[in-house]
C-alpha atoms as a PDB file:
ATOM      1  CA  UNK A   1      22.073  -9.506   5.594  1.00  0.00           C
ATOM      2  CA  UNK A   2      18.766  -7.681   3.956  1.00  0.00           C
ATOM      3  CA  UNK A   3      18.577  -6.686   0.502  1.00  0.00           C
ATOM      4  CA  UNK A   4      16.296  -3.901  -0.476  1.00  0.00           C
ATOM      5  CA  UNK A   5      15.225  -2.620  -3.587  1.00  0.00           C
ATOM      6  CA  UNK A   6      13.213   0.057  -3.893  1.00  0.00           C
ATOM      7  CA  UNK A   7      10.886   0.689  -7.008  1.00  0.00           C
ATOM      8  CA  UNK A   8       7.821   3.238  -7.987  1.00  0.00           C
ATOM      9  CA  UNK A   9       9.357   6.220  -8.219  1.00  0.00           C
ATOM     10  CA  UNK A  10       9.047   8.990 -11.583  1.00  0.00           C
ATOM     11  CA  UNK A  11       8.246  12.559 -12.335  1.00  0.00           C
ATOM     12  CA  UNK A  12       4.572  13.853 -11.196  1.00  0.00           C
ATOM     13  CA  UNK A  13       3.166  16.773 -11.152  1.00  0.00           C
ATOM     14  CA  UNK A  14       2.530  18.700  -7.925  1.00  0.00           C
ATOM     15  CA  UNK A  15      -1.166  17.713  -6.335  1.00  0.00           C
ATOM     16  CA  UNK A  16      -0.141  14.151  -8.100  1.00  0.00           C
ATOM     17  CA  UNK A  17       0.235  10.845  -6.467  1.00  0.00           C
ATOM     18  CA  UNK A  18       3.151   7.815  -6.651  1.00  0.00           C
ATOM     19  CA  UNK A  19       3.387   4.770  -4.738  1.00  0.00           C
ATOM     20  CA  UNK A  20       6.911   3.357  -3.489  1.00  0.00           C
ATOM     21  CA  UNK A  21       7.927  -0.357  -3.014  1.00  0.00           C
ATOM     22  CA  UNK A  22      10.693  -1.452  -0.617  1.00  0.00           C
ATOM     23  CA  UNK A  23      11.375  -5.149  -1.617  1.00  0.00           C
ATOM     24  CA  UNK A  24      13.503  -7.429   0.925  1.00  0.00           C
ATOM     25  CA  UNK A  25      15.159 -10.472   0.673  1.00  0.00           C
ATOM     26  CA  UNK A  26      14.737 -11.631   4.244  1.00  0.00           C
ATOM     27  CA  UNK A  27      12.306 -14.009   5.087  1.00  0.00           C
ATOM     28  CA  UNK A  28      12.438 -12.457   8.598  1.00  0.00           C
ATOM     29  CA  UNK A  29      11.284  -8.774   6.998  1.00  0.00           C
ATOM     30  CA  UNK A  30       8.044  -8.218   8.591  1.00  0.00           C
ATOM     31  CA  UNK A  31      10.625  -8.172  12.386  1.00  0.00           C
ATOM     32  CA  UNK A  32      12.074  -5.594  10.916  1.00  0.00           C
ATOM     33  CA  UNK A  33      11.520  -1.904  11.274  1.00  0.00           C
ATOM     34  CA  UNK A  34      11.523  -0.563   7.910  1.00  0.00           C
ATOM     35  CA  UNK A  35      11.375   3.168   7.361  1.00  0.00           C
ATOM     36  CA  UNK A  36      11.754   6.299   4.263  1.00  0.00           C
ATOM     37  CA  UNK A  37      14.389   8.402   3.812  1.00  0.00           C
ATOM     38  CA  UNK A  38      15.056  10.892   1.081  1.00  0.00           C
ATOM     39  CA  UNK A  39      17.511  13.081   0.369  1.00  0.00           C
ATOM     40  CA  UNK A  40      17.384  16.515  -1.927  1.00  0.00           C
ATOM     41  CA  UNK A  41      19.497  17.846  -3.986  1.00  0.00           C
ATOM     42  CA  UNK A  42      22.429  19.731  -1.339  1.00  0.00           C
ATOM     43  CA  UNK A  43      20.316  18.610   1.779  1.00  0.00           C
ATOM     44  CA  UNK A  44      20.842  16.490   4.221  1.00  0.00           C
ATOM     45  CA  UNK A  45      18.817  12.959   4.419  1.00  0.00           C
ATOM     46  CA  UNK A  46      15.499  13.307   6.157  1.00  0.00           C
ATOM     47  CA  UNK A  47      13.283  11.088   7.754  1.00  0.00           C
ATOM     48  CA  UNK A  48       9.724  10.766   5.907  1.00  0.00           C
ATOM     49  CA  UNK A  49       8.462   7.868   7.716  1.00  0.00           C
ATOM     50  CA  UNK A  50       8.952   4.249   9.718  1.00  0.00           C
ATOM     51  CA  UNK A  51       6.716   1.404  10.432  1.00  0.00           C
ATOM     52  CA  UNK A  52       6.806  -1.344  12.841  1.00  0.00           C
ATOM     53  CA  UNK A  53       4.661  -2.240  15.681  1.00  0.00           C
ATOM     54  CA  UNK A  54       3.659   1.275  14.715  1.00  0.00           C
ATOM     55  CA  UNK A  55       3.973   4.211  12.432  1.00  0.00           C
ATOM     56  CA  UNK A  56       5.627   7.701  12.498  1.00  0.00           C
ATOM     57  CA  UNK A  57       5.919  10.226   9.570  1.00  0.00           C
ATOM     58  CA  UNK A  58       7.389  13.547   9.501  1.00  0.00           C
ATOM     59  CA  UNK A  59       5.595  16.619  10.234  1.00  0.00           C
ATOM     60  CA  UNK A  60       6.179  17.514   6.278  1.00  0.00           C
ATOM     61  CA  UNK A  61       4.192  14.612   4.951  1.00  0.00           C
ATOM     62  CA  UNK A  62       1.251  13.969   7.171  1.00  0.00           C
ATOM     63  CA  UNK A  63      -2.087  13.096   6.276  1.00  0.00           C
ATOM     64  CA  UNK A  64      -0.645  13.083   2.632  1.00  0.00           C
ATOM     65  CA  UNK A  65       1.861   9.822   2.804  1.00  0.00           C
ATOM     66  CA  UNK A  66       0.847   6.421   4.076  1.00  0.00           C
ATOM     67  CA  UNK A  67       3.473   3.294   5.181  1.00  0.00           C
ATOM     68  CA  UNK A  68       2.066   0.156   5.036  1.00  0.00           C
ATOM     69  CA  UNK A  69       3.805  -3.335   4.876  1.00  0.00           C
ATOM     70  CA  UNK A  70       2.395  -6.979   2.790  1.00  0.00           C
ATOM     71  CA  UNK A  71       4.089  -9.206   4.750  1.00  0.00           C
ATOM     72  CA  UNK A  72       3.058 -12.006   2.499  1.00  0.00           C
ATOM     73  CA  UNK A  73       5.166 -10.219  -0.431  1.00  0.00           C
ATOM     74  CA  UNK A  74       7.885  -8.933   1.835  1.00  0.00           C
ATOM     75  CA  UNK A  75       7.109  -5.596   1.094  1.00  0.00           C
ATOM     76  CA  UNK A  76       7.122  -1.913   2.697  1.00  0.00           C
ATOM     77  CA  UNK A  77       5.141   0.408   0.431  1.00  0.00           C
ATOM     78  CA  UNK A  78       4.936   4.329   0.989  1.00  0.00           C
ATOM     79  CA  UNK A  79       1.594   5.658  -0.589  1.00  0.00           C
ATOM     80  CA  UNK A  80       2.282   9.259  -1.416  1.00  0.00           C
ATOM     81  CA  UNK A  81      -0.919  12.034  -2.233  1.00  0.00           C
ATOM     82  CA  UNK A  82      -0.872  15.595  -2.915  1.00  0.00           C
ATOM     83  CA  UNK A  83       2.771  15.872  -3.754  1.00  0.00           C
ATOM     84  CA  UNK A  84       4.756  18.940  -3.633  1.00  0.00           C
ATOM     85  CA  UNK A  85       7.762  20.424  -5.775  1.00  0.00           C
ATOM     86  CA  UNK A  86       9.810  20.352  -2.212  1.00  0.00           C
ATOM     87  CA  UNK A  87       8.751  16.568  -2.101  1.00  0.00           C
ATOM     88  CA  UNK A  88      11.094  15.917  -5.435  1.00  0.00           C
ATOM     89  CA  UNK A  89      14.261  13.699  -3.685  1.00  0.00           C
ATOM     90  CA  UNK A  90      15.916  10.611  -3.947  1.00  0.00           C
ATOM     91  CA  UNK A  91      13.741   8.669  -1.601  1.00  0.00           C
ATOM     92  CA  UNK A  92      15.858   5.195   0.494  1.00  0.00           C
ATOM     93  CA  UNK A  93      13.915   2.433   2.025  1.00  0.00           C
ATOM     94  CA  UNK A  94      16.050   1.369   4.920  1.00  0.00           C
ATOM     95  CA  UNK A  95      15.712  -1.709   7.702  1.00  0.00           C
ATOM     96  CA  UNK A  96      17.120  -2.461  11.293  1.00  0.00           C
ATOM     97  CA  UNK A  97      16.313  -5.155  13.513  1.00  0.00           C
ATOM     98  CA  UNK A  98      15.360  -1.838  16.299  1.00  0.00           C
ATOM     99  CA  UNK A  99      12.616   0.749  16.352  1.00  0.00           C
ATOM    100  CA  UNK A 100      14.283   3.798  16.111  1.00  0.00           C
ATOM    101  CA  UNK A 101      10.891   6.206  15.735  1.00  0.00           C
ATOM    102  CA  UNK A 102      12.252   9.774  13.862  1.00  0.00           C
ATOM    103  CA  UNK A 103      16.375   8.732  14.320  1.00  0.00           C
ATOM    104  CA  UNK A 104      16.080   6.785  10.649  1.00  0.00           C
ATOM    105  CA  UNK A 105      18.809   4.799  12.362  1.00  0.00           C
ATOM    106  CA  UNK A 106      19.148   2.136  10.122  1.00  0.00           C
ATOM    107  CA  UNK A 107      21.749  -0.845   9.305  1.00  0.00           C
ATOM    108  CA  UNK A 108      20.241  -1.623   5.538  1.00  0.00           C
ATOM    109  CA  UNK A 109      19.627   0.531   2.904  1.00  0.00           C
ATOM    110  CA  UNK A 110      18.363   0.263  -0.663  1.00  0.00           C
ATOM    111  CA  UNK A 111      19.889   1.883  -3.610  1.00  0.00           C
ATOM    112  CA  UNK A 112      17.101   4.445  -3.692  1.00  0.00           C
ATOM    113  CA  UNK A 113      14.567   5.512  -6.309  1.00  0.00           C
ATOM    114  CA  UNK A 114      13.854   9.120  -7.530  1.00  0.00           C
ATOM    115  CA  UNK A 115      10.867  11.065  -6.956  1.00  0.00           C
ATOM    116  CA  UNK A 116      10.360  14.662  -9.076  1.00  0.00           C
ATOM    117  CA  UNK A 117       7.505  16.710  -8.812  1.00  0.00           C
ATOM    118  CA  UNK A 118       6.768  19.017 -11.062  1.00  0.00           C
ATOM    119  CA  UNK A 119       5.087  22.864 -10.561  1.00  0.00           C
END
């Protein structure tokens, strides 16, 4: 069983920058494929970005978002730049044991942390 527990999120303004933290309980994390998910007010959840033996982002949040991992703290951080109003979202770090690139298929989630950017 992972735990994860996200933390970093707040309200920005747009052109602003935050930095997420995905904190897990298993020793085992860095095997694990971690990835961001957020979901908007009356959307759907949507993949923002995965990293294991390599990295994928969506096509919304390229070149401004970065996923990186600190294996020695056990942590999955999502560097976020030039945020956008349409970026504001409850964002989820989730985990599975498989790589499953753009699917966000994932067996672990975290309670999720919320991100607001302002215009």
């Amino acid at each position: 069983q992972v735990q994860l527990v996200e933390s970093g999120g707040g309200l920005v303004q747009a052109g602003g920058s935050l930095r997420l933290s995905c904190a897990a309980s298993q020793r085992t994390f860095s095997r694990y494929a971690v990835g961001w998910v957020r979901q908007a007010p009356g959307k759907e959840r949507e993949f923002v970005a995965v990293i294991s033996s390599r990295t994928a982002y969506a096509d919304s949040v390229k070149g401004r978002f970065t996923i990186s991992r600190d294996n020695a703290k056990n942590t999955v951080n999502l560097q976020m730049n030039s945020l956008k109003p349409e970026d504001t979202a409850i964002y989820y770090c989730a985990a599975d044991q498989y790589y499953s690139g753009t699917q966000a298929e994932y067996n672990y989630w975290g309670q999720g942390t919320q991100v607001t950017v302002s215009s």
